[in-house]
N, C-alpha and C. Protein backbone atom coordinates (compact mmCIF):
# COMPACT_ATOMS: atom_id res chain seq x y z
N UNK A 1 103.39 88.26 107.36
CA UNK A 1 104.54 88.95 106.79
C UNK A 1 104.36 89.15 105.28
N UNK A 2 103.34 89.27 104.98
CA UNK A 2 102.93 89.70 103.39
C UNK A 2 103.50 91.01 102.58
N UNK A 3 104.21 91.42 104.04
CA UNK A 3 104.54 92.97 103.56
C UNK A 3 105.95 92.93 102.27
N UNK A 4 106.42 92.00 102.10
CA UNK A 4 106.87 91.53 101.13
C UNK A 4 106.31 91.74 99.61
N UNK A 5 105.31 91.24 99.41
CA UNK A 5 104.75 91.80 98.15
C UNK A 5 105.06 93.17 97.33
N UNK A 6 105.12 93.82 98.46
CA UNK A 6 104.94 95.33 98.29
C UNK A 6 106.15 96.08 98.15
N UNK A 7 107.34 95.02 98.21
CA UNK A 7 108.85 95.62 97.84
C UNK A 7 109.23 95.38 96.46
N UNK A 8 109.80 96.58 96.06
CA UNK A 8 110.80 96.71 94.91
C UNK A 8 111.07 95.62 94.66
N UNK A 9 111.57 94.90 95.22
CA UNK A 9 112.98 93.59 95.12
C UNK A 9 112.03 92.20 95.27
N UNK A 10 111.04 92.14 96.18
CA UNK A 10 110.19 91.12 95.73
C UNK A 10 109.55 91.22 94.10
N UNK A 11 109.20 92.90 93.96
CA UNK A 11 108.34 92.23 93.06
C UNK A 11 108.94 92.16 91.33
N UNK A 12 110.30 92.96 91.32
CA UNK A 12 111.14 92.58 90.65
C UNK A 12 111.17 91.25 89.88
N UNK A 13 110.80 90.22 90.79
CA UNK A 13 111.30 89.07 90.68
C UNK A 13 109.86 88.33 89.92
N UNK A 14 108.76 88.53 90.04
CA UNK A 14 107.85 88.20 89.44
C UNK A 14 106.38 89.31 89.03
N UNK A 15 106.60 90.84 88.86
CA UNK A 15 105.40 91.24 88.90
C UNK A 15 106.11 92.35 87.81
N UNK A 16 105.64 91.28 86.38
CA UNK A 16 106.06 91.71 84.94
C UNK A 16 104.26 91.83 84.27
N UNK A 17 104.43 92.35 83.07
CA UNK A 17 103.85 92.29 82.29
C UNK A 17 103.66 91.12 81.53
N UNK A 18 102.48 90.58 81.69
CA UNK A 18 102.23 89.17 81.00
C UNK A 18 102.54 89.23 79.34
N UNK A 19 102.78 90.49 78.56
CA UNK A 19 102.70 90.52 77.45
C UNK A 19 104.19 91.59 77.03
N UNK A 20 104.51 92.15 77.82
CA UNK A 20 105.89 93.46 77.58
C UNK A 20 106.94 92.47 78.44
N UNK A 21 106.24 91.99 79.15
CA UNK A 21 107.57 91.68 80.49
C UNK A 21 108.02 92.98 80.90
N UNK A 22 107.69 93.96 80.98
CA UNK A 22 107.80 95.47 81.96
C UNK A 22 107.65 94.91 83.56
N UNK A 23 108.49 95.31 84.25
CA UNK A 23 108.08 95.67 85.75
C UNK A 23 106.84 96.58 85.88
N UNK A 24 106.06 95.74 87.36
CA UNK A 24 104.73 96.68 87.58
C UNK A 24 105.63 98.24 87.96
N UNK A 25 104.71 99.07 87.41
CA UNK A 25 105.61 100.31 87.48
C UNK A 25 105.25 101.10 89.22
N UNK A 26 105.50 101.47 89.78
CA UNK A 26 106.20 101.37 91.16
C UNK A 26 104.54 102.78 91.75
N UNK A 27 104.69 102.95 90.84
CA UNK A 27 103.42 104.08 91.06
C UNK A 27 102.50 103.43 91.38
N UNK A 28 102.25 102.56 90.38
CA UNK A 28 100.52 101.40 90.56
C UNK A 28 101.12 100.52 92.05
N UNK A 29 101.86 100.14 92.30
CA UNK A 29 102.45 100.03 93.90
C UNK A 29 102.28 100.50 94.54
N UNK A 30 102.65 101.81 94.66
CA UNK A 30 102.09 102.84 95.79
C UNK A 30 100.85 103.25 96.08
N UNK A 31 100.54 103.39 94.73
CA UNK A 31 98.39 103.65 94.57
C UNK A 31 97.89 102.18 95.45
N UNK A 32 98.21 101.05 95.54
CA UNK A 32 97.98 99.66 96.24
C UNK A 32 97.89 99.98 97.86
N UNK A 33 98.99 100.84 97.85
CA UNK A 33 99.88 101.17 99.31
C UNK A 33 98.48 102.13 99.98
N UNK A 34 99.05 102.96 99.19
CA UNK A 34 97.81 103.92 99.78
C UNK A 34 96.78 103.89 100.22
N UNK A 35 95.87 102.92 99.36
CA UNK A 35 94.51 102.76 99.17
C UNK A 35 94.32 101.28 100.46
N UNK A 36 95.44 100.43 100.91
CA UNK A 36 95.31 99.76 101.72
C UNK A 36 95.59 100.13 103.21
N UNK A 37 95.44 102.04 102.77
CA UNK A 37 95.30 102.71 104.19
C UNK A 37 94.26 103.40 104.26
N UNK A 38 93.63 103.36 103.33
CA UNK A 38 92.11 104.16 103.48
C UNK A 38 91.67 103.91 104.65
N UNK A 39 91.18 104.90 105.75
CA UNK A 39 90.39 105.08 106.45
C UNK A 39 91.43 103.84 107.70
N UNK A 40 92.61 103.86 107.84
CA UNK A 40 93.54 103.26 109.09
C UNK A 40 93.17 104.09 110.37
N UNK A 41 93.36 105.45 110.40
CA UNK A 41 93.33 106.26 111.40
C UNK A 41 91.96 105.55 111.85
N UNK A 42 90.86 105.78 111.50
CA UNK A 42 89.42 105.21 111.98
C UNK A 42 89.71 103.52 112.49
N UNK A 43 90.07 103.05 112.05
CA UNK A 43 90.27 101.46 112.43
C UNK A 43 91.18 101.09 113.56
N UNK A 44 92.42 102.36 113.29
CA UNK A 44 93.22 102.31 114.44
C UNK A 44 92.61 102.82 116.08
N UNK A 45 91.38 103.69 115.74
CA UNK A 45 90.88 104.28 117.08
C UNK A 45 89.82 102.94 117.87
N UNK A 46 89.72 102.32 116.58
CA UNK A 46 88.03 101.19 116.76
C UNK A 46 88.98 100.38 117.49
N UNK A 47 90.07 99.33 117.11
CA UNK A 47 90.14 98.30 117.59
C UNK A 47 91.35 98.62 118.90
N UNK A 48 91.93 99.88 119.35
CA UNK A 48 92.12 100.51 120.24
C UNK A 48 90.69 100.58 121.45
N UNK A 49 90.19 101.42 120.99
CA UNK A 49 88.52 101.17 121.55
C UNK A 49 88.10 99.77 122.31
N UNK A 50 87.79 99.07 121.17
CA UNK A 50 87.56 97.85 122.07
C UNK A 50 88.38 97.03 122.70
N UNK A 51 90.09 97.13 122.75
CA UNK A 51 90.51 96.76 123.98
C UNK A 51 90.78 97.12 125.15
N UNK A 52 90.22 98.91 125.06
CA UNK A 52 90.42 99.26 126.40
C UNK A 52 88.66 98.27 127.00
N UNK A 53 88.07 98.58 125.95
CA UNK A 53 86.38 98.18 126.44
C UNK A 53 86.84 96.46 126.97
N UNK A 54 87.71 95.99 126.60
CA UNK A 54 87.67 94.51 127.02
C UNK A 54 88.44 94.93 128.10
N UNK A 55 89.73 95.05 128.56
CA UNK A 55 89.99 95.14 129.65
C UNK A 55 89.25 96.00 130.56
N UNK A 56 88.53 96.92 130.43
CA UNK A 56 87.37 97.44 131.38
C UNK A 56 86.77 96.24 131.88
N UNK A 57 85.85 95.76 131.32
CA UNK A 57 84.95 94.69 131.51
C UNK A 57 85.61 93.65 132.17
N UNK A 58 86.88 93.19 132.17
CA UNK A 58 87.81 92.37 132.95
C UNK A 58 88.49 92.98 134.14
N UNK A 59 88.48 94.32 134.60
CA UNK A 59 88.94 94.73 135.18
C UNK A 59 88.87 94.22 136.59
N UNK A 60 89.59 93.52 137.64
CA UNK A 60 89.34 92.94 138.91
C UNK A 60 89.20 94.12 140.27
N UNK A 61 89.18 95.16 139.91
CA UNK A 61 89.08 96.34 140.50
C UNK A 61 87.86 97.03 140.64
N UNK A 62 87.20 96.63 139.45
CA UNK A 62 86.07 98.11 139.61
C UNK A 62 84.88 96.84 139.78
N UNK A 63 83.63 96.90 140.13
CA UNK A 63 82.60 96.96 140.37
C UNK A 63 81.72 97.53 139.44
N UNK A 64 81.08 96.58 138.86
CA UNK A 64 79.92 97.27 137.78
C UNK A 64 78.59 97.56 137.90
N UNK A 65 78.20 98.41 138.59
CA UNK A 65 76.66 98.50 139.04
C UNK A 65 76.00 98.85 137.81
N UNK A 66 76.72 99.85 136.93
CA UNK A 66 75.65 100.58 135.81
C UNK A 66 75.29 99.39 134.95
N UNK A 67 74.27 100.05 133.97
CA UNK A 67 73.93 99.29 133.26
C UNK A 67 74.98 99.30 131.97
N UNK A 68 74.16 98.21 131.38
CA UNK A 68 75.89 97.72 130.22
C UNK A 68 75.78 99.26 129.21
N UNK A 69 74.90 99.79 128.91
CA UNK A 69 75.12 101.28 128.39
C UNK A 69 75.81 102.21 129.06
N UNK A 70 75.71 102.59 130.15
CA UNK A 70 76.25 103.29 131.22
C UNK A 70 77.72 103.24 130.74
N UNK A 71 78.06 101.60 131.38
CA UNK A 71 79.11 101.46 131.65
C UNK A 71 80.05 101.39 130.12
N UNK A 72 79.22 100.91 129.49
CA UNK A 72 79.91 101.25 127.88
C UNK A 72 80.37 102.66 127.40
N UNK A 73 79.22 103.23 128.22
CA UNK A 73 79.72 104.99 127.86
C UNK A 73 80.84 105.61 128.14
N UNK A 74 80.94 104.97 129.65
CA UNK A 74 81.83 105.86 130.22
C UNK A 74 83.61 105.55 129.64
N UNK A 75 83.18 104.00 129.65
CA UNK A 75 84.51 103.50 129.12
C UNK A 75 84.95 104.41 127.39
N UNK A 76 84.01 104.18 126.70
CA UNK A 76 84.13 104.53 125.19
C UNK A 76 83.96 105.96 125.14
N UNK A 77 83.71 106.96 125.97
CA UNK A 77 83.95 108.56 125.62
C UNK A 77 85.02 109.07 124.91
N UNK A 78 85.61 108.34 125.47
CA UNK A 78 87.33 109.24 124.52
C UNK A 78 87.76 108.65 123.14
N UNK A 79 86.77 107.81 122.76
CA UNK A 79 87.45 107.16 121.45
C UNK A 79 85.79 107.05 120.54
N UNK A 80 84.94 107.55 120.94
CA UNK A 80 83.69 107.64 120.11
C UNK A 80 84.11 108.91 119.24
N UNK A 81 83.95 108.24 117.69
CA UNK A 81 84.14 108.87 116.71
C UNK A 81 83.19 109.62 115.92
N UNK A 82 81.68 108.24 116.28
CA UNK A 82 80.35 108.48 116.05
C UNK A 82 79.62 108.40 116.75
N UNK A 83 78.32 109.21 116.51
CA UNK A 83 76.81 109.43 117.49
C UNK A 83 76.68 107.94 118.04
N UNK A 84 76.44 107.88 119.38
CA UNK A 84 75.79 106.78 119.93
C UNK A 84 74.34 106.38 119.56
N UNK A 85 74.26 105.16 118.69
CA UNK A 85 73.14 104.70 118.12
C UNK A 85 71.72 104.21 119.63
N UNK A 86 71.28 104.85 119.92
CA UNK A 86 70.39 104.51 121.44
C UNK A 86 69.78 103.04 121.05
N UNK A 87 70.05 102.34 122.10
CA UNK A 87 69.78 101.02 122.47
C UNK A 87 70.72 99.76 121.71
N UNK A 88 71.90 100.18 121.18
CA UNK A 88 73.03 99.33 120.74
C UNK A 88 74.50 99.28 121.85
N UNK A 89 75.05 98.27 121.80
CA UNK A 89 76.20 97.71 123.03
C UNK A 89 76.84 97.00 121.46
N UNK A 90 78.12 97.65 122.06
CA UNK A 90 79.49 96.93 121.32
C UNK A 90 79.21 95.81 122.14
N UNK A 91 79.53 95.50 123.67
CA UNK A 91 79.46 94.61 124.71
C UNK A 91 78.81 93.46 124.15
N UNK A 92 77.52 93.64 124.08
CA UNK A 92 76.46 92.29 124.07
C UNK A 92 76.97 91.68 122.61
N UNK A 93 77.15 92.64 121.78
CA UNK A 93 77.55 91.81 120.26
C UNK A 93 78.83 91.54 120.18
N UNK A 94 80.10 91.87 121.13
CA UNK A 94 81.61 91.83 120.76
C UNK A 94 81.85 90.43 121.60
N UNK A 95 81.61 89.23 120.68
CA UNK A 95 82.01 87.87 120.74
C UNK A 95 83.26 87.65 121.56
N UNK A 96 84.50 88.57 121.11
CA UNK A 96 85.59 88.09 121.62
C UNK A 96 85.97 88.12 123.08
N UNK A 97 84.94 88.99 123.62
CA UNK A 97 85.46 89.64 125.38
C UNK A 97 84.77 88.67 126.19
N UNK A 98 84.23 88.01 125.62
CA UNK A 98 83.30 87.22 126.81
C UNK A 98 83.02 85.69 125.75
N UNK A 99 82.79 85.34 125.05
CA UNK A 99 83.04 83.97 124.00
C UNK A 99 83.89 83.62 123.64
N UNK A 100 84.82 84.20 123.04
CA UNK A 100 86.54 84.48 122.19
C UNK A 100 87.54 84.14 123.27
N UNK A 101 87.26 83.85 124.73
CA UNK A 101 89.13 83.34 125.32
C UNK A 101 90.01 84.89 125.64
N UNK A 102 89.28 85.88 125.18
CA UNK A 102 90.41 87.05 125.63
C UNK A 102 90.54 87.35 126.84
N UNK A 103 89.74 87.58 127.56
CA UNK A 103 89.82 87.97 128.62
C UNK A 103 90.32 89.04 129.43
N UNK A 104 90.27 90.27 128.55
CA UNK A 104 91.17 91.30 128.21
C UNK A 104 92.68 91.32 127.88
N UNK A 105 92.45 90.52 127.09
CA UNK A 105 93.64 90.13 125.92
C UNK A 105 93.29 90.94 124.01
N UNK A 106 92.38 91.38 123.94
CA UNK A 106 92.23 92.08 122.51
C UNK A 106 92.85 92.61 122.59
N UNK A 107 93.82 93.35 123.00
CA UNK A 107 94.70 94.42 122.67
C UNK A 107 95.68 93.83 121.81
N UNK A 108 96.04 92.37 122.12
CA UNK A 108 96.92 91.76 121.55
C UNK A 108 96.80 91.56 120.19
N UNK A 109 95.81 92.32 119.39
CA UNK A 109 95.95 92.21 117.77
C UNK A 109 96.57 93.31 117.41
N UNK A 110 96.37 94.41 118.25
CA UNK A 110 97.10 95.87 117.97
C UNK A 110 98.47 95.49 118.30
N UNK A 111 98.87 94.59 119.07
CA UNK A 111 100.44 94.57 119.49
C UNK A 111 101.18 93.58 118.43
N UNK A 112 99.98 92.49 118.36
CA UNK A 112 100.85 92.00 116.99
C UNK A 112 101.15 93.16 115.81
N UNK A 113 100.18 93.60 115.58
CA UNK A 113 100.10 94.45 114.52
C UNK A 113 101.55 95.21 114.61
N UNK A 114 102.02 96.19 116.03
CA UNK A 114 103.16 96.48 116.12
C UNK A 114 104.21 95.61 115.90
N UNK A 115 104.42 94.58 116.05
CA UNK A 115 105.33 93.96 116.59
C UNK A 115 105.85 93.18 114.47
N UNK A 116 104.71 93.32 114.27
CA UNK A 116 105.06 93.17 112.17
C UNK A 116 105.66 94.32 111.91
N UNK A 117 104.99 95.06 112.24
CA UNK A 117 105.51 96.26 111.31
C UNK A 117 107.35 96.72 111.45
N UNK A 118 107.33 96.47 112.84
CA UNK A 118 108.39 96.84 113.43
C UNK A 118 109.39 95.62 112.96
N UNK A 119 109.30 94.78 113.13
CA UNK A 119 110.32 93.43 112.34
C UNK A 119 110.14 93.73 110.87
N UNK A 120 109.49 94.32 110.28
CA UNK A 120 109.68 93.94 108.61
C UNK A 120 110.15 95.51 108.30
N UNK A 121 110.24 96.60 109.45
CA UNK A 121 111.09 97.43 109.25
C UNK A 121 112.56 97.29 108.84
N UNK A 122 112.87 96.29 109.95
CA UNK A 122 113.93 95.82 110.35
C UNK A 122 114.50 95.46 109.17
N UNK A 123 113.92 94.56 108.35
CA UNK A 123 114.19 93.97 107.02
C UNK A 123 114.40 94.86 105.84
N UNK A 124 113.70 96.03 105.84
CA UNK A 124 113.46 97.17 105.04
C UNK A 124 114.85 97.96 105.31
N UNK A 125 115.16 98.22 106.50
CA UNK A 125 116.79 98.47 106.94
C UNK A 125 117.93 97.65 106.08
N UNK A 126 117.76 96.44 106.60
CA UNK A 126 119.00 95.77 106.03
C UNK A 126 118.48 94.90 104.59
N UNK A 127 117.98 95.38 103.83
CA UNK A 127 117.52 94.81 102.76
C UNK A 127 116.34 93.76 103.09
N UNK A 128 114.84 93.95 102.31
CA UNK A 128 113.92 92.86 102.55
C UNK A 128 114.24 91.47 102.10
N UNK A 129 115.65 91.05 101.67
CA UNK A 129 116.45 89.11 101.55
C UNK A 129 117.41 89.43 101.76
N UNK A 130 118.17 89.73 102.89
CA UNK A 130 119.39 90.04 103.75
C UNK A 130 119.18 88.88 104.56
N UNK A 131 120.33 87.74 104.25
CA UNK A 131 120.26 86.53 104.55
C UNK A 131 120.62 86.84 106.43
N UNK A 132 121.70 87.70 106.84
CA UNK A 132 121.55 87.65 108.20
C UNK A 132 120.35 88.05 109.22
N UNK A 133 119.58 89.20 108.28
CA UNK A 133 118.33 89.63 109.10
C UNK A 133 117.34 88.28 109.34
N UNK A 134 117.44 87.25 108.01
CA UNK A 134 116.41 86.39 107.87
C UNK A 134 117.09 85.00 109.03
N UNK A 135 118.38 85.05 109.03
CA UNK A 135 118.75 83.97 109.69
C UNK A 135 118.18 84.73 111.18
N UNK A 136 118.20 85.94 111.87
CA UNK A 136 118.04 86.38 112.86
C UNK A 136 116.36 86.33 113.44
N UNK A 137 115.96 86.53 112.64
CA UNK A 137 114.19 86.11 112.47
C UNK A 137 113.95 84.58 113.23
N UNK A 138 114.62 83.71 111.99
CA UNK A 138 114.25 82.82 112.28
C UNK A 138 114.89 82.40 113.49
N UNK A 139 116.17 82.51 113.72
CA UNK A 139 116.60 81.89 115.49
C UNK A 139 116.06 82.38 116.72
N UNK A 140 115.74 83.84 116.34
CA UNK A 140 115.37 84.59 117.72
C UNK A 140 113.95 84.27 117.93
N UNK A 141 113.42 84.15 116.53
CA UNK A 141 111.66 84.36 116.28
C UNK A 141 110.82 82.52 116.29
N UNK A 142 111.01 82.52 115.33
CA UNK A 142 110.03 81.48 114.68
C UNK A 142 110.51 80.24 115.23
N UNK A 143 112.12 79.51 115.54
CA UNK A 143 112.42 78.53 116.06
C UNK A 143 112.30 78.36 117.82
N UNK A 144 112.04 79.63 118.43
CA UNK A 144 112.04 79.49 120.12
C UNK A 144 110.62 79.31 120.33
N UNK A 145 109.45 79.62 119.65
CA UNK A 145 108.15 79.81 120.77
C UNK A 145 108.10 79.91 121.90
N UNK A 146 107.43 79.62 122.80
CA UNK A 146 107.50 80.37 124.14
C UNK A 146 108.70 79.73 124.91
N UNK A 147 109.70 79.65 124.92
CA UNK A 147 111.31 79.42 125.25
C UNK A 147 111.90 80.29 125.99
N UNK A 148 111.94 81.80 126.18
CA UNK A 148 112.28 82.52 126.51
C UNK A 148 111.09 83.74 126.70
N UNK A 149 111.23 84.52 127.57
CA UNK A 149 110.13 85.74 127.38
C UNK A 149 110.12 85.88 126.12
N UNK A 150 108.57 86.84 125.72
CA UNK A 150 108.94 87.32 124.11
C UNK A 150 109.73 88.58 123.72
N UNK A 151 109.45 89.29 124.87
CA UNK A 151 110.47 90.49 124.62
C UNK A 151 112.14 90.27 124.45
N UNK A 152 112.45 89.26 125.39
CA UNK A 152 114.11 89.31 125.54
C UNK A 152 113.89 88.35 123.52
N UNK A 153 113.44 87.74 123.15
CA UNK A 153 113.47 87.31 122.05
C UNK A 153 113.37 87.87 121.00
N UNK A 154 112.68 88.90 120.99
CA UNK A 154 112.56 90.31 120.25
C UNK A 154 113.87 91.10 120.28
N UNK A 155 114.19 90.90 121.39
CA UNK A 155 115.40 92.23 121.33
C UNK A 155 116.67 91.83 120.61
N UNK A 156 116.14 90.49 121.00
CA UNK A 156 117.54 88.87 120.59
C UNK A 156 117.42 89.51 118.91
N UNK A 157 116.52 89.05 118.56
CA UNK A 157 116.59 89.68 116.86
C UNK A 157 116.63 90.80 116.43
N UNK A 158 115.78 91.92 116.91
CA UNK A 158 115.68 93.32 116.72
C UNK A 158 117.09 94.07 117.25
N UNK A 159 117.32 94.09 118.18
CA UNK A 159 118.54 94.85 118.84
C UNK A 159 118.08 95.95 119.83
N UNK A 160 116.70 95.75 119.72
CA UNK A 160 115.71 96.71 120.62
C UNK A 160 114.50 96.59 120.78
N UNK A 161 113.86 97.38 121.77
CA UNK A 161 112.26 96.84 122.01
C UNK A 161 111.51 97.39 120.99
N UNK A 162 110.41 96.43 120.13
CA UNK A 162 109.34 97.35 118.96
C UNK A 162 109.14 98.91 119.61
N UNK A 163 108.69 99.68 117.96
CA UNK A 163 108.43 100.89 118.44
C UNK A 163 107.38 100.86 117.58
N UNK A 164 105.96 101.25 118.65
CA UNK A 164 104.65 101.64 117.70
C UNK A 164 104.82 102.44 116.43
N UNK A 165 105.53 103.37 116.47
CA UNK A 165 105.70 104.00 115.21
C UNK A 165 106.27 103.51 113.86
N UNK A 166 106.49 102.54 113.98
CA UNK A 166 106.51 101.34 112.64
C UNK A 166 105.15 101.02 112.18
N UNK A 167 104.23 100.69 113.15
CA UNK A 167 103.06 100.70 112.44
C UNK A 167 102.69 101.80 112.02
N UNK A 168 102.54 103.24 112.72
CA UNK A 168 101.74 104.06 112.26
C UNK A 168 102.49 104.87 111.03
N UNK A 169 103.63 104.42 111.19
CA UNK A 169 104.14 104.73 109.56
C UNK A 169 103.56 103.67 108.74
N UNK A 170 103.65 102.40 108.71
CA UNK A 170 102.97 100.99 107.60
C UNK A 170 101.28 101.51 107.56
N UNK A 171 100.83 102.31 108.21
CA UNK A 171 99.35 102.65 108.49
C UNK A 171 99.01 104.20 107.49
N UNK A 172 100.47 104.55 107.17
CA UNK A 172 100.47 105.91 106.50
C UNK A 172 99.64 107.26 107.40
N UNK A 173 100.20 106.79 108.84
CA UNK A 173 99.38 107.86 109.82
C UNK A 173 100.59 108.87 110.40
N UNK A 174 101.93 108.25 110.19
CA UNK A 174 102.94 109.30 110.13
C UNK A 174 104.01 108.87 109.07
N UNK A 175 104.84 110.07 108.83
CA UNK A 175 105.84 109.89 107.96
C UNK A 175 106.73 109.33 108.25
């Protein structure tokens, strides 16, 4: 939840001029903003990419006769951005699908990823130190762990189910 830094009202409070005491001026903020979206769209397709490629590879349905290129291909066509380097596998080097415990579970960094953006929206709504949003965080969120589904716990705080488009706005991929 770092996304804090990056508000008006956080940084109000400590992001002066060591020598004017001026507020950082809101521009050099945004230039921060921006530049910590360089090249999102590309990152957003990659780690999309490799969780369809992990749940492929987990898939209890299909049968894998091809070889791990083959079968890498067919899976990764729609999200290859770049030339296929001949005789390289995401597969054999991607630690997490087969070492890492996922088990076609990678997707779950893209969903966290939603699931921030979309709560610190929330905050951005009712002010980023709006003592009820923060009391709501913490009862629905941070004090239940797995207590209840996570969704009905989400909704408990949010008032609704995340919407990807919180990230791809925090990603500067829509307005």
């Amino acid at each position: 939840m770092e996304n804090w830094c990056f508000e008006k009202e956080c940084l109000d409070i400590f992001a002066k001029h060591y020598l004017t005491n001026e507020p950082i001026p809101m521009e050099l903020v945004q230039k921060i903003k921006d530049s910590a979206n360089y090249m999102s769209a590309y990152q957003t397709v990659r780690q999309v990419s490799l969780g369809v490629l992990d749940m492929a590879w987990h898939d209890t349905k299909t049968t894998i006769t091809d070889s791990v290129s083959d079968f890498e291909k067919k899976v990764a066509e729609k999200f290859d951005l770049m030339p296929k380097v001949e005789g390289v596998n995401t597969s054999c080097s991607f630690s997490h699908i087969f070492q890492g415990g996922y088990s076609a579970g990678y997707y779950s960094y893209k969903w966290a990823e939603v699931l921030e953006a979309d709560a610190f929206e929330y905050f951005k709504e009712t002010g980023v130190f709006n003592k009820e949003t923060a009391r709501k965080f913490r009862e629905n969120i941070l004090s239940k762990g797995g207590s209840s589904h996570p969704m009905i716990l989400y909704k408990n705080f949010r008032g609704k189910e995340p919407s990807a488009e919180a990230l791809l706005r925090k990603s500067g991929l829509i307005k």
